[in-house]
N, C-alpha and C. Protein backbone atom coordinates (compact mmCIF):
# COMPACT_ATOMS: atom_id res chain seq x y z
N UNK A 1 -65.12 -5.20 37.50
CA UNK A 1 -65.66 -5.38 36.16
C UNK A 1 -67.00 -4.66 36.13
N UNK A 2 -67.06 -3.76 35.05
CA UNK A 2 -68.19 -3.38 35.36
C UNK A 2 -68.89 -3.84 34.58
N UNK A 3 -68.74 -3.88 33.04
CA UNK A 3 -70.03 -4.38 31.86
C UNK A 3 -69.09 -5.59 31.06
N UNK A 4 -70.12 -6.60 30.44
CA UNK A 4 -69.78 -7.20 29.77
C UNK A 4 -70.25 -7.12 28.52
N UNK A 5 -69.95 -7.14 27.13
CA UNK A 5 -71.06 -7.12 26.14
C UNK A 5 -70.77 -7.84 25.20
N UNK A 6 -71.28 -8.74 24.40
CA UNK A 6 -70.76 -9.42 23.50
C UNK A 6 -72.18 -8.59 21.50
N UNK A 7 -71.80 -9.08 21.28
CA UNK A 7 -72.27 -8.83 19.58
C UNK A 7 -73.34 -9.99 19.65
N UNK A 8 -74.37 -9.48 19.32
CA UNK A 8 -75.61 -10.18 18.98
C UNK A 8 -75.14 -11.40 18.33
N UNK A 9 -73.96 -11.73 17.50
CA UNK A 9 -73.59 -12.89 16.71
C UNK A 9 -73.21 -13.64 17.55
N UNK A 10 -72.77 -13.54 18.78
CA UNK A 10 -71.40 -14.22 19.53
C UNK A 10 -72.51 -14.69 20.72
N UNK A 11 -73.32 -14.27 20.74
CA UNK A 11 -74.86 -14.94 22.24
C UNK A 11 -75.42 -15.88 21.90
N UNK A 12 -75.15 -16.98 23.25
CA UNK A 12 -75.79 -18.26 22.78
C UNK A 12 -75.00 -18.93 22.68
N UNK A 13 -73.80 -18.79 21.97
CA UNK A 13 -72.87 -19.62 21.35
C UNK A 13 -71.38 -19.94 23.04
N UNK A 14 -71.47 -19.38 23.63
CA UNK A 14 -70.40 -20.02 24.59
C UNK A 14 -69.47 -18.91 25.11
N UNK A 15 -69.40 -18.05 24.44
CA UNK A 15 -68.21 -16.83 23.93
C UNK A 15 -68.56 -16.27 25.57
N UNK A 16 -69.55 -16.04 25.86
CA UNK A 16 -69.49 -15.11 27.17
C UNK A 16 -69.32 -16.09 28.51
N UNK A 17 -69.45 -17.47 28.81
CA UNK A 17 -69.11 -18.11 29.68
C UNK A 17 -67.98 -18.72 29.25
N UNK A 18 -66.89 -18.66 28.03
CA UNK A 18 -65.58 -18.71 28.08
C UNK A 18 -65.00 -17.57 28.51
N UNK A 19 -65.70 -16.17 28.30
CA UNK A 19 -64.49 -15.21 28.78
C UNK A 19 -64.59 -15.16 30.58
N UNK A 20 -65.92 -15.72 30.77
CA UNK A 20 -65.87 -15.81 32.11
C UNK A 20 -65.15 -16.25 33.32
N UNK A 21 -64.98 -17.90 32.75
CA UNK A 21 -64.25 -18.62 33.28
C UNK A 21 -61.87 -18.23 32.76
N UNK A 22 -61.97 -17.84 31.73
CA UNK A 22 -61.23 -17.14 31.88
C UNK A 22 -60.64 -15.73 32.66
N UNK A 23 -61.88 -15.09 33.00
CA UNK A 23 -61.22 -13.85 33.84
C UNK A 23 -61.40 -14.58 35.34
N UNK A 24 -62.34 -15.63 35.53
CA UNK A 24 -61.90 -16.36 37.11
C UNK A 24 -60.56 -16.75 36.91
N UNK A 25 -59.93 -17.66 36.03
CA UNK A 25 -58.60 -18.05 36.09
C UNK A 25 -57.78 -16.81 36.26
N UNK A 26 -57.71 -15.99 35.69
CA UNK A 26 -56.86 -14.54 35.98
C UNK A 26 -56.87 -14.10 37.17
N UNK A 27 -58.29 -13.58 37.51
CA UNK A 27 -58.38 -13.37 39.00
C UNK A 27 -57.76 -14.41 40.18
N UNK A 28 -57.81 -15.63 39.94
CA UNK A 28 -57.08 -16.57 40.57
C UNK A 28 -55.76 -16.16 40.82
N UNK A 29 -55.35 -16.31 39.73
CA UNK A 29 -53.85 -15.94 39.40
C UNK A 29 -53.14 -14.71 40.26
N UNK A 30 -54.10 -13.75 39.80
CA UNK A 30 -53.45 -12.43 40.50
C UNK A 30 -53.23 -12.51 42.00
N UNK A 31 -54.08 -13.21 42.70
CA UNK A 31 -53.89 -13.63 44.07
C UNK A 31 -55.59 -12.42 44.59
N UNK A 32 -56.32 -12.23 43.49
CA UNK A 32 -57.57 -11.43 43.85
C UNK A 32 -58.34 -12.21 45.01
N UNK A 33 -59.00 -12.46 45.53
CA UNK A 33 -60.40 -13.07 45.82
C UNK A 33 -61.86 -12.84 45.10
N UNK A 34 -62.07 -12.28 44.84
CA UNK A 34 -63.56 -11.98 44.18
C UNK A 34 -63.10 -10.92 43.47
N UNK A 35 -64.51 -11.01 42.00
CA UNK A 35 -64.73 -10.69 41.13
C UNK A 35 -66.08 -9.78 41.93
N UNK A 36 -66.15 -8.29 41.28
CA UNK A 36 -67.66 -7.64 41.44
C UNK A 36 -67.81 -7.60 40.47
N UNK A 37 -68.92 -7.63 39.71
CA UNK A 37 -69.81 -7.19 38.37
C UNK A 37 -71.09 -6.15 38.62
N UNK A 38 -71.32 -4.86 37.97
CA UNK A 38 -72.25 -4.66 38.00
C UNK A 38 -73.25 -5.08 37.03
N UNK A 39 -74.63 -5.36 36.91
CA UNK A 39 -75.47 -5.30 36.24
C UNK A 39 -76.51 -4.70 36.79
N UNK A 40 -77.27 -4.34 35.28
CA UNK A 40 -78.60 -3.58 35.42
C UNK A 40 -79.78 -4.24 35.72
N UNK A 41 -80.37 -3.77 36.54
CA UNK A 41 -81.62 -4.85 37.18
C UNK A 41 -82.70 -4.91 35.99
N UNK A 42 -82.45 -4.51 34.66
CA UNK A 42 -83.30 -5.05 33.59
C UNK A 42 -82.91 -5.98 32.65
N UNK A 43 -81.28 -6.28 33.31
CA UNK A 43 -80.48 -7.07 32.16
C UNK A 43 -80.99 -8.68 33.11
N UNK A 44 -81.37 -9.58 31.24
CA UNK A 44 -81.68 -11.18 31.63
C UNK A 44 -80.64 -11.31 31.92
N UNK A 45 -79.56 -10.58 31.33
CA UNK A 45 -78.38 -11.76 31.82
C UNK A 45 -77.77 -12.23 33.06
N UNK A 46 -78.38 -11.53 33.63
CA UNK A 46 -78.39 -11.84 35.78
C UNK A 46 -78.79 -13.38 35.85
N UNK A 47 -79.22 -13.70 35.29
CA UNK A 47 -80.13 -15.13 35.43
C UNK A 47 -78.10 -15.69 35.03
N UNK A 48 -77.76 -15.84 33.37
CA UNK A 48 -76.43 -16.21 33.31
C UNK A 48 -75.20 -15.92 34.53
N UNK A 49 -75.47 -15.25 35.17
CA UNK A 49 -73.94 -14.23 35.72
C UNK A 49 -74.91 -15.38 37.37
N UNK A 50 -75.78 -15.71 37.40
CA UNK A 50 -76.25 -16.55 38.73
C UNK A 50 -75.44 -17.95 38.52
N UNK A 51 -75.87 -18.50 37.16
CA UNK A 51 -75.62 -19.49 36.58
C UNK A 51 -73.84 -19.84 36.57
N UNK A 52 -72.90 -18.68 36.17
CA UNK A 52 -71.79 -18.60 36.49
C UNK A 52 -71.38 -18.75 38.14
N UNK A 53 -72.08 -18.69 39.18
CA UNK A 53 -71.72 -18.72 40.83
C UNK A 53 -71.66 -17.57 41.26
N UNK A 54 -72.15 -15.86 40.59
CA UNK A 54 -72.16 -15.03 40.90
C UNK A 54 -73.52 -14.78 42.14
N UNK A 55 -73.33 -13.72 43.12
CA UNK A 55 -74.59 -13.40 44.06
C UNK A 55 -74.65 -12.00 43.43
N UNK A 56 -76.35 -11.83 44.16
CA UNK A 56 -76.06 -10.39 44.63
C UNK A 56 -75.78 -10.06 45.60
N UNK A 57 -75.06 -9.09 46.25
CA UNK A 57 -74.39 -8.84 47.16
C UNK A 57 -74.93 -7.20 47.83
N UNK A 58 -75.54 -6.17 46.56
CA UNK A 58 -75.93 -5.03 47.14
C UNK A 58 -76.81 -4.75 45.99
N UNK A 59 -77.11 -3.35 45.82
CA UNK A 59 -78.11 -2.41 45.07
C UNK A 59 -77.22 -1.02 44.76
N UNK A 60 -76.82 -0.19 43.87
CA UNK A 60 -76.74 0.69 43.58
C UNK A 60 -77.22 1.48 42.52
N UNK A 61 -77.53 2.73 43.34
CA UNK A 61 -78.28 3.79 42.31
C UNK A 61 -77.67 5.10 42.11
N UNK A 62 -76.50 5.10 40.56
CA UNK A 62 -75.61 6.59 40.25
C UNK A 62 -75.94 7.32 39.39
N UNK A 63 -76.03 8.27 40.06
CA UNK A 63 -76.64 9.47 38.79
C UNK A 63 -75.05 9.58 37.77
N UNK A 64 -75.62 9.02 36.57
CA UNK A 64 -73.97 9.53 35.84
C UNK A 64 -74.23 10.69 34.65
N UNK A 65 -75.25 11.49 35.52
CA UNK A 65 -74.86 12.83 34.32
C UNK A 65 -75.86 12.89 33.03
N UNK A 66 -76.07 13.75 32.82
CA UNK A 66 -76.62 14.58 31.65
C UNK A 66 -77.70 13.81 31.43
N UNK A 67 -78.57 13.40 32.82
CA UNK A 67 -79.78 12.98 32.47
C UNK A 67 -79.79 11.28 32.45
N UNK A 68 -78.89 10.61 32.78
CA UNK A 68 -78.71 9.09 32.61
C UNK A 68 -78.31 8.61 34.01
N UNK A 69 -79.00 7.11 34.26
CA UNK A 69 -79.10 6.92 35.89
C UNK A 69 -78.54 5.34 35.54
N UNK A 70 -77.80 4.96 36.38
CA UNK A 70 -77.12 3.28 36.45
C UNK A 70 -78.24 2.73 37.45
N UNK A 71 -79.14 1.88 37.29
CA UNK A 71 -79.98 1.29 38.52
C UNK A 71 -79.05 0.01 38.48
N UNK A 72 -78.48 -0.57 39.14
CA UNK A 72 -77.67 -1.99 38.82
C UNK A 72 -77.47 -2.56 40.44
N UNK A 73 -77.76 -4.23 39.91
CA UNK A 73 -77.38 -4.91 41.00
C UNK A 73 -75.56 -4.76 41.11
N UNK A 74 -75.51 -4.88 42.16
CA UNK A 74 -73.93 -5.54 42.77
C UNK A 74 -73.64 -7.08 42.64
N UNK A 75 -72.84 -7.61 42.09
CA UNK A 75 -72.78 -8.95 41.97
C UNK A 75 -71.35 -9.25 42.10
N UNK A 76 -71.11 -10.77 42.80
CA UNK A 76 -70.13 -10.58 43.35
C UNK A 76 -69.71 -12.63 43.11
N UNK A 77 -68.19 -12.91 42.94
CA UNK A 77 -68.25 -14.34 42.61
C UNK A 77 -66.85 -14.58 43.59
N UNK A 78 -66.90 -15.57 44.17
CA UNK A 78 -65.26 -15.62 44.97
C UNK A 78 -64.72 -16.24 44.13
N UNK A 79 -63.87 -16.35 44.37
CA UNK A 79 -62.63 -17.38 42.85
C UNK A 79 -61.93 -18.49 44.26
């Protein structure tokens, strides 16, 4: 997984720790073990994605072109 994003209307309200706990049940299902997420080490929402049972797990830094850089934690949740 790499991004999550919801609509300024839909934050706050539950919408992003229901789809959460829904893609753990999936991942369950599939017979996965862990979920990775990246996030950006300026996004609050690391504090939520902690709050969900997620770690960090690493650091990556990708140049993706035409002048734009991903600085993002590695985050990682076992199911």
């Amino acid at each position: 997984l790499h991004r999550i994003y919801l609509i300024p209307e839909a934050k706050g309200k539950g919408s992003g720790k229901s789809t959460m706990e829904f893609l753990k049940i999936l991942t369950k299902k599939s017979g996965d073990l862990r979920i990775i997420l990246n996030v950006n080490k300026k996004n609050p929402a690391k504090n939520i994605y902690e709050k969900q049972g997620f770690k960090v797990y690493d650091e990556i830094i990708l140049n993706i072109g035409n002048g734009f850089v991903m600085d993002d934690f590695l985050m990682e949740y076992f199911v």
